[in-house]
C-alpha atoms as a PDB file:
ATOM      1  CA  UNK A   1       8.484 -19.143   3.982  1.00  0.00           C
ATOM      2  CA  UNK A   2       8.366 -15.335   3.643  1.00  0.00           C
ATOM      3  CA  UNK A   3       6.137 -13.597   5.090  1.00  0.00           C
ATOM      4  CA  UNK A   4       5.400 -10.639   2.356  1.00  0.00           C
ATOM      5  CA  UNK A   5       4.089 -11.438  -1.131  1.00  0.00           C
ATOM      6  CA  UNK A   6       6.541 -12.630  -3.845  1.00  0.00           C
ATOM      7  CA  UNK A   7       7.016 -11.223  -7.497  1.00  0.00           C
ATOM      8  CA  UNK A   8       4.775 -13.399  -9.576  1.00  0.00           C
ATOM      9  CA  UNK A   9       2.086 -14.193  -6.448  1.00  0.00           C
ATOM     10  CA  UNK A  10      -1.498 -13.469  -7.264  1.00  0.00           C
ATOM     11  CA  UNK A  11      -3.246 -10.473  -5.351  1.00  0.00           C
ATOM     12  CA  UNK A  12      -4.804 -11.914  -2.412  1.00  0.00           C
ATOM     13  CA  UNK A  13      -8.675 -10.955  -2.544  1.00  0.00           C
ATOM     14  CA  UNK A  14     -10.013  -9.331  -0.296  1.00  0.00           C
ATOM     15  CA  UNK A  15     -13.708  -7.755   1.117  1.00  0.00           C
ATOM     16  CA  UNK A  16     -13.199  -4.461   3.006  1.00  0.00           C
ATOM     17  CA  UNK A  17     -15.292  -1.279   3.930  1.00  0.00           C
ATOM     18  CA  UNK A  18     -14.249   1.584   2.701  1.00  0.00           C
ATOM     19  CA  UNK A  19     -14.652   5.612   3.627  1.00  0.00           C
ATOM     20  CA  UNK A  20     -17.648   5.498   1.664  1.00  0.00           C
ATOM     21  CA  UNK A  21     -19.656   3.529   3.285  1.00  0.00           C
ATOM     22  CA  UNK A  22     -19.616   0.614   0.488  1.00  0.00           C
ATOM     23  CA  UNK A  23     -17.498  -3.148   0.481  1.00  0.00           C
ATOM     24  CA  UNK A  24     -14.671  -3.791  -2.180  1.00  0.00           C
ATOM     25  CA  UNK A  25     -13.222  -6.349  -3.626  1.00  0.00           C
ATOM     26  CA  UNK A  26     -10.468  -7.113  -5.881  1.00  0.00           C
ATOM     27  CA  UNK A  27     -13.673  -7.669  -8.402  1.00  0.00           C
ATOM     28  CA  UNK A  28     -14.539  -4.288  -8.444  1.00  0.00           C
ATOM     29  CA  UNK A  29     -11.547  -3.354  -9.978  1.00  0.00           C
ATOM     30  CA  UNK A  30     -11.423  -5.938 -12.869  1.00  0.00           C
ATOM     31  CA  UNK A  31     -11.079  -3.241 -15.092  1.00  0.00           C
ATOM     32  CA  UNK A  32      -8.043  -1.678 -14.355  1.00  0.00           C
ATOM     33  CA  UNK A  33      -4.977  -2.014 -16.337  1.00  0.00           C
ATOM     34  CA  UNK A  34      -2.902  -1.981 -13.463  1.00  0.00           C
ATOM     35  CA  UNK A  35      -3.496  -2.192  -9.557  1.00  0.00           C
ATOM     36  CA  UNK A  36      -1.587  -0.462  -6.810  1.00  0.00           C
ATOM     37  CA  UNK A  37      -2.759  -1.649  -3.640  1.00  0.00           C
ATOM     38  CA  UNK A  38      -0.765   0.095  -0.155  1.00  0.00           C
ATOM     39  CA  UNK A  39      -0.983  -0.561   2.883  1.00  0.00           C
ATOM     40  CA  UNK A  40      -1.223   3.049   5.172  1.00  0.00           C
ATOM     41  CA  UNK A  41      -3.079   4.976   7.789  1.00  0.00           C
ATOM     42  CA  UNK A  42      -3.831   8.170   9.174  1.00  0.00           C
ATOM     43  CA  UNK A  43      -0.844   8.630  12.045  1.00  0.00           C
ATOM     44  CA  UNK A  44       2.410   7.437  10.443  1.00  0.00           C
ATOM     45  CA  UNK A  45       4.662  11.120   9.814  1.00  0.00           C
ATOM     46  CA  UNK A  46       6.474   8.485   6.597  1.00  0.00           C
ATOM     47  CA  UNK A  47       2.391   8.371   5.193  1.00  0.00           C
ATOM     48  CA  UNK A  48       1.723  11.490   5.861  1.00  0.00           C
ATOM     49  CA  UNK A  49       5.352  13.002   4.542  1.00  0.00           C
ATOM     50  CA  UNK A  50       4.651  11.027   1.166  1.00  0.00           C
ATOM     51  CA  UNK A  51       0.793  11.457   0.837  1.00  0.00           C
ATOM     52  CA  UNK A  52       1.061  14.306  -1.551  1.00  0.00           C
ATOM     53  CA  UNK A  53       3.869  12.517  -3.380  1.00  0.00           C
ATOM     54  CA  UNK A  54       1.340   9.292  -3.688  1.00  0.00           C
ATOM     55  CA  UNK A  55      -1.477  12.047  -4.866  1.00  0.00           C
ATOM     56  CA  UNK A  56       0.629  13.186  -8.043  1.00  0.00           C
ATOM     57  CA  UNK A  57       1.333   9.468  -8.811  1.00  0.00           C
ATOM     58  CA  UNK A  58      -1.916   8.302  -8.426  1.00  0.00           C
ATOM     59  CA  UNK A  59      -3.536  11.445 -10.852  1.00  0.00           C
ATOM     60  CA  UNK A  60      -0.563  10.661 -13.150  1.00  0.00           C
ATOM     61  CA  UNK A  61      -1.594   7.127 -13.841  1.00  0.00           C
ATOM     62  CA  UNK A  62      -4.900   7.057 -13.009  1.00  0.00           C
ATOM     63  CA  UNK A  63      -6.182   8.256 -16.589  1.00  0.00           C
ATOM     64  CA  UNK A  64      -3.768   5.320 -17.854  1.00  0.00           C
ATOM     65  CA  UNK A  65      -6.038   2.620 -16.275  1.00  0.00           C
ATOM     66  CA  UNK A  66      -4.252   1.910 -12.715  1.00  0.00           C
ATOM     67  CA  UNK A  67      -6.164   2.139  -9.708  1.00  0.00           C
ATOM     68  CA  UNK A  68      -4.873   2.790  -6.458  1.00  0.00           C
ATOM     69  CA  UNK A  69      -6.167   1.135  -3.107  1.00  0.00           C
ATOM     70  CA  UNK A  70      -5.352   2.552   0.275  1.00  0.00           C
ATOM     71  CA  UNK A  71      -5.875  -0.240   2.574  1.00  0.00           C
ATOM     72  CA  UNK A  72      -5.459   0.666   6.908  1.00  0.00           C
ATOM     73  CA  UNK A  73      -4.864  -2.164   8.265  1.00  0.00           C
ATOM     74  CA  UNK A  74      -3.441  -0.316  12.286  1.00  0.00           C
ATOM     75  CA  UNK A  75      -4.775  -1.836  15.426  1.00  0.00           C
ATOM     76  CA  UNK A  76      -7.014   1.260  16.439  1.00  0.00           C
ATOM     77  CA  UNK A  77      -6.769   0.156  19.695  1.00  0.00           C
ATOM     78  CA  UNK A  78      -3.299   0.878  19.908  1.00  0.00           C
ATOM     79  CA  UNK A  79      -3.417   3.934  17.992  1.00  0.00           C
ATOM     80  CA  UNK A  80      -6.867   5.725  18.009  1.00  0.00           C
ATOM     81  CA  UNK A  81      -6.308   7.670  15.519  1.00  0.00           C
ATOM     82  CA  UNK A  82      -6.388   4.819  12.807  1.00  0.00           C
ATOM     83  CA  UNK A  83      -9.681   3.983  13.228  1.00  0.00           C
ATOM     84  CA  UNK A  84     -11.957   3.904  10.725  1.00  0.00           C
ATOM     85  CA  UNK A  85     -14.201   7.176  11.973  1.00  0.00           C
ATOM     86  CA  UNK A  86     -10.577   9.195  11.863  1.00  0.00           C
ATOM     87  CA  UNK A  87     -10.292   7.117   8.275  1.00  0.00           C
ATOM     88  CA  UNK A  88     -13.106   9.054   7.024  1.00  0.00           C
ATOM     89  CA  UNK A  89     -12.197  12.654   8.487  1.00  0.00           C
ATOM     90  CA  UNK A  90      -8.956  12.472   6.665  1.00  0.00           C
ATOM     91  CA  UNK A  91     -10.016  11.340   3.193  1.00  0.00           C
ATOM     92  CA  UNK A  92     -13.061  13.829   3.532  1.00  0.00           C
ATOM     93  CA  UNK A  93     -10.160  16.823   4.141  1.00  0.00           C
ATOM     94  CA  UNK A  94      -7.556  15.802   1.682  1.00  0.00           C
ATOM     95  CA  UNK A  95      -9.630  14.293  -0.576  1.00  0.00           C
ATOM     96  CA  UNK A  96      -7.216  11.705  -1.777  1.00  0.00           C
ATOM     97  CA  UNK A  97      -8.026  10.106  -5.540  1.00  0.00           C
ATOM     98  CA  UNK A  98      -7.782   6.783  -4.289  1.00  0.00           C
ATOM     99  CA  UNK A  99     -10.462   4.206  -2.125  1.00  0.00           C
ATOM    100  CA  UNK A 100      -9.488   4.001   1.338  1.00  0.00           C
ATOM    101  CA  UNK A 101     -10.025   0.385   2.977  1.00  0.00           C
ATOM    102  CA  UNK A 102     -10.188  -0.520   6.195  1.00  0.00           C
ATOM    103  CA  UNK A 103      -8.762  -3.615   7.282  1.00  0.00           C
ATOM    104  CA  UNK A 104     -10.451  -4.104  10.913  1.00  0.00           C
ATOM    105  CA  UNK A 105      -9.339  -7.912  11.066  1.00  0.00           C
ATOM    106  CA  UNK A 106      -5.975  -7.587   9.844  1.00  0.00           C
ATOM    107  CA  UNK A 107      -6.588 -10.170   7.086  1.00  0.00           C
ATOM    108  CA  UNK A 108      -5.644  -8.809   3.997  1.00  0.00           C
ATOM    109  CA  UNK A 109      -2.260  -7.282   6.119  1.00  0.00           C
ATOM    110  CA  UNK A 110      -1.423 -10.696   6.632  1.00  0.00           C
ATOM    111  CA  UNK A 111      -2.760 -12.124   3.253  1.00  0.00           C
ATOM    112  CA  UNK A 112      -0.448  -9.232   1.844  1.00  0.00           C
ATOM    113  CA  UNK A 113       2.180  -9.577   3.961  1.00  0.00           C
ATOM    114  CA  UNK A 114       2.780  -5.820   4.835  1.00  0.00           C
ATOM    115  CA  UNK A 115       5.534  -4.804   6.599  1.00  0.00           C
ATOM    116  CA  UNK A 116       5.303  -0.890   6.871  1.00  0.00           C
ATOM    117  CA  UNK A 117       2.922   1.747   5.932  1.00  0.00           C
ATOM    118  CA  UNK A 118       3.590   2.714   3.448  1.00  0.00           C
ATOM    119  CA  UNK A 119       4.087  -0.765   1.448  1.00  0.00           C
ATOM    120  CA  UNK A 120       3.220  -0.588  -1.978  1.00  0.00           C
ATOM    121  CA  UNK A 121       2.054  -3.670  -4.202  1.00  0.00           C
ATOM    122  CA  UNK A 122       1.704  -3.294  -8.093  1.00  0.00           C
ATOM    123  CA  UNK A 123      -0.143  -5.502  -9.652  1.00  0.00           C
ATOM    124  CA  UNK A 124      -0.319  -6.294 -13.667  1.00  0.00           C
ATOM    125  CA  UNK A 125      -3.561  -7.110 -15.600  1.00  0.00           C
ATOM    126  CA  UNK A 126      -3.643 -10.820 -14.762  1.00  0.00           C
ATOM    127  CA  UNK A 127      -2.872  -9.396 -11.126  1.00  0.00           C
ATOM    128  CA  UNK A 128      -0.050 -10.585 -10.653  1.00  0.00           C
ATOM    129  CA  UNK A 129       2.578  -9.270  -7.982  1.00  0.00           C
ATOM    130  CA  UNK A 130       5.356  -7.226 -10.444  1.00  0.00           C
ATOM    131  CA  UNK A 131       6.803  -4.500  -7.697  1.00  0.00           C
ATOM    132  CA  UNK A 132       6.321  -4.426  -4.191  1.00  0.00           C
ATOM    133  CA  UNK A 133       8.557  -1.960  -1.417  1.00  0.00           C
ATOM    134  CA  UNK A 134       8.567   2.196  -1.443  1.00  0.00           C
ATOM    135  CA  UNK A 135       6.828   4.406  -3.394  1.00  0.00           C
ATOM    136  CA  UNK A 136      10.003   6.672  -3.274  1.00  0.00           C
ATOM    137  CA  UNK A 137      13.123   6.485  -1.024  1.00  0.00           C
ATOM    138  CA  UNK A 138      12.419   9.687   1.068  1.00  0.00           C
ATOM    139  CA  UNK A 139       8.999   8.951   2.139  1.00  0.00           C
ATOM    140  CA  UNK A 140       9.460  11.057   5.193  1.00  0.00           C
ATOM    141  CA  UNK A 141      11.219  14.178   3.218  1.00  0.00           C
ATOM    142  CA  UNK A 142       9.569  14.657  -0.250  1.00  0.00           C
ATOM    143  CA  UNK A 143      12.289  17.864  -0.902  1.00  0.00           C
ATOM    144  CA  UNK A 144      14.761  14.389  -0.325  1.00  0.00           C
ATOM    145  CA  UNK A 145      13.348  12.451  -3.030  1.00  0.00           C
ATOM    146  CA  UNK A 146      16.341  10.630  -5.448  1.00  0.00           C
ATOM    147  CA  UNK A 147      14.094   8.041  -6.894  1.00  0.00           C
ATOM    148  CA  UNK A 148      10.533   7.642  -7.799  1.00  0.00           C
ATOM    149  CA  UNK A 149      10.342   3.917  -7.282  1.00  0.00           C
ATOM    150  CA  UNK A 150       6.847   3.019  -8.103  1.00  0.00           C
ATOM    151  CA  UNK A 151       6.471   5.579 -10.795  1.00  0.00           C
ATOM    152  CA  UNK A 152       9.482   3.746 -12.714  1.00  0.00           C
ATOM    153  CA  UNK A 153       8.030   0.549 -11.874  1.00  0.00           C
ATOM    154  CA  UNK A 154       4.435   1.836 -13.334  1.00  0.00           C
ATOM    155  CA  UNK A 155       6.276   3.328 -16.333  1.00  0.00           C
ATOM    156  CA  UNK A 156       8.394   0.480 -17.298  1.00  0.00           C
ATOM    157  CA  UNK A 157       4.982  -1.790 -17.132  1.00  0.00           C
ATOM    158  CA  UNK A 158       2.853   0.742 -18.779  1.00  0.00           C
ATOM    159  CA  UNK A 159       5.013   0.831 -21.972  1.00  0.00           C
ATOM    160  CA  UNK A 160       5.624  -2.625 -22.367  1.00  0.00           C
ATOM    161  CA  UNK A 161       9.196  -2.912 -20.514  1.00  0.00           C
ATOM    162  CA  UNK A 162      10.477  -5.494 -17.876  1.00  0.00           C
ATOM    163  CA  UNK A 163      10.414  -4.297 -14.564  1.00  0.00           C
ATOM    164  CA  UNK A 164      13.916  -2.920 -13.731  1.00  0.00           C
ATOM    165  CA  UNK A 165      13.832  -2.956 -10.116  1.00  0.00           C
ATOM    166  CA  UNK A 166      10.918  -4.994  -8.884  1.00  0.00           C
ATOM    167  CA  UNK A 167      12.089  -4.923  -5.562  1.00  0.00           C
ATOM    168  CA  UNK A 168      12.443  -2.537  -2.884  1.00  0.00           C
ATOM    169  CA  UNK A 169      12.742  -2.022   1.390  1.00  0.00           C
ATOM    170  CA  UNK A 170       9.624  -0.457   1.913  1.00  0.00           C
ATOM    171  CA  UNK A 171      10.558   2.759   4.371  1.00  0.00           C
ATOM    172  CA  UNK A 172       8.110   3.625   7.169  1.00  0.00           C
ATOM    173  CA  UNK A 173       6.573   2.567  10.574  1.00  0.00           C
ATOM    174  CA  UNK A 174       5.563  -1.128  11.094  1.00  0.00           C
ATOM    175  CA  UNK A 175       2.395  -2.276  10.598  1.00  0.00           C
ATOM    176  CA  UNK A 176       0.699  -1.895  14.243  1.00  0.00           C
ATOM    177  CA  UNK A 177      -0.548  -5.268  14.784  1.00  0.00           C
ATOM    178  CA  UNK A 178      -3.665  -6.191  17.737  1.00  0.00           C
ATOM    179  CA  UNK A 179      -2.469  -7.429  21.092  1.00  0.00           C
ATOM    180  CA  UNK A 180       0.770  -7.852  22.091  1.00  0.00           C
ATOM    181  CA  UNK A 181       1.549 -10.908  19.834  1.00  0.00           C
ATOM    182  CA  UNK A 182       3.997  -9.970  17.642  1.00  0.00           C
ATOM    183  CA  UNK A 183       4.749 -13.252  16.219  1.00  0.00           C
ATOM    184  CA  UNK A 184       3.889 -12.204  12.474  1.00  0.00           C
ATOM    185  CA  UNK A 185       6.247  -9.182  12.759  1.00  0.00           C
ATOM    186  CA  UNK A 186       9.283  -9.791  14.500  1.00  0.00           C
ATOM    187  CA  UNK A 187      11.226  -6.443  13.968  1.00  0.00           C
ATOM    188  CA  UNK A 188      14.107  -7.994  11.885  1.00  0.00           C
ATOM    189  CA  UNK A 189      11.160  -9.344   9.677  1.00  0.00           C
ATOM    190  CA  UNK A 190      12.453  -6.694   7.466  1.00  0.00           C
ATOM    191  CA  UNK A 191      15.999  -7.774   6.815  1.00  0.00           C
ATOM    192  CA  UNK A 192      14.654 -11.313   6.760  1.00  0.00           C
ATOM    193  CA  UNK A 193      12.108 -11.242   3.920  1.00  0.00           C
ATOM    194  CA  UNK A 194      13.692  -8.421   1.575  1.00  0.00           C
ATOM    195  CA  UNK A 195      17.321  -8.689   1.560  1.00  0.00           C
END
C-alpha cells in the first residue's frame, strides 16, 4: 500500500486549529472551486525559499475560487520552532493569504500521507486528489525556477483540461515525525511511493 494519497483519493477530513484561534474543517471550505491543501512549517530553508513563490500562486487563483490550506504538521519537540506559538509569529509577519493549520497529532500528515514540506495536494470540486508533489522544481532557489508545477496543474483544471502532469517528487525536508519511530517514513519512502 502507499503511503501518500493517490490521484482520484478523496481529501481526508480533517479538524485542526489554526493561527487564528478558530477549528477547520474540510466543511468550511465547501465552497471552493478548487482546494490546495500543503503540508509546511516555519523552519524548513525549501518552505521558506518558496513561500513567496506559494504567495503569488495563491493571490493568482484565489479570486478564481481555490483555497489554499497550510497545514504544520513538525514534531515541535524536535524542532521548537514549529510550534504552534512560532506558527502564529510568522503568519502575523508575512501575512500569508492562506489558513495556517496546525497538525499537533500528526493525523491529517498521516491521513495525507506527506512526505516533505512542502507537499502540495490539489483537490477538484468533488475533492478529489488530481495533483499532488512540488509546487515548483526549485523550491529552495526561486531565481532557479524551470517549471511552475502546481500553477499548470491549477490552470489545466481551471479551464476545463486534463491534468498533464498529475504527478510530481515533492522537493524539501521530511516531514519531522514525534519520537524516534520512524516506521511511517523510512527515508527511501520517497523513491518507494512516487517513482
Amino acid at each position: 500500500m502507499a503511503f501518500t494519497l493517490q490521484i482520484g483519493q478523496e481529501a481526508p477530513d480533517f479538524d485542526l486549529l489554526a493561527t487564528d484561534g478558530e477549528r477547520y474543517s474540510l466543511e468550511d471550505f465547501a465552497d471552493a472551486k478548487a482546494l490546495v491543501v500543503f503540508f509546511t512549517c516555519n523552519h524548513c530553508p525549501f518552505v521558506k525559499g518558496s513561500d513567496e513563490v506559494t504567495r503569488q500562486t495563491a493571490l493568482k487563483y484565489g479570486p478564481q475560487g481555490v483555497a489554499f490550506i497550510a497545514i504544520n504538521s513538525n514534531s515541535s519537540t524536535s524542532y521548537p520552532e514549529d510550534s504552534y506559538e512560532k506558527m502564529i509569529e510568522r503568519i502575523d509577519e508575512h501575512k500569508f493569504p492562506w489558513t495556517y493549520l496546525h497538525d499537533a497529532k500528526q493525523e491529517a500528515a498521516l491521513a495525507y500521507g506527506a512526505l516533505r514540506t512542502p507537499h502540495f495536494y490539489v483537490f477538484d470540486a468533488d475533492r478529489k486528489l488530481i495533483y499532488t508533489g512540488r509546487a515548483t522544481d526549485s523550491p529552495k532557489d526561486a531565481e532557479k525556477i524551470t517549471s511552475y508545477d502546481l500553477d499548470n496543474a491549477l490552470d489545466d483544471y481551471l479551464t476545463g483540461r486534463e491534468i498533464a502532469v498529475p504527478l510530481t517528487n515533492p522537493l524539501g525536508c521530511n516531514v519531522k515525525w514525534e519520537g524516534k519511530d520512524k516506521r511511517w517514513m523510512p527515508e527511501e519512502a520517497c523513491d518507494l511511493v512516487l517513482h
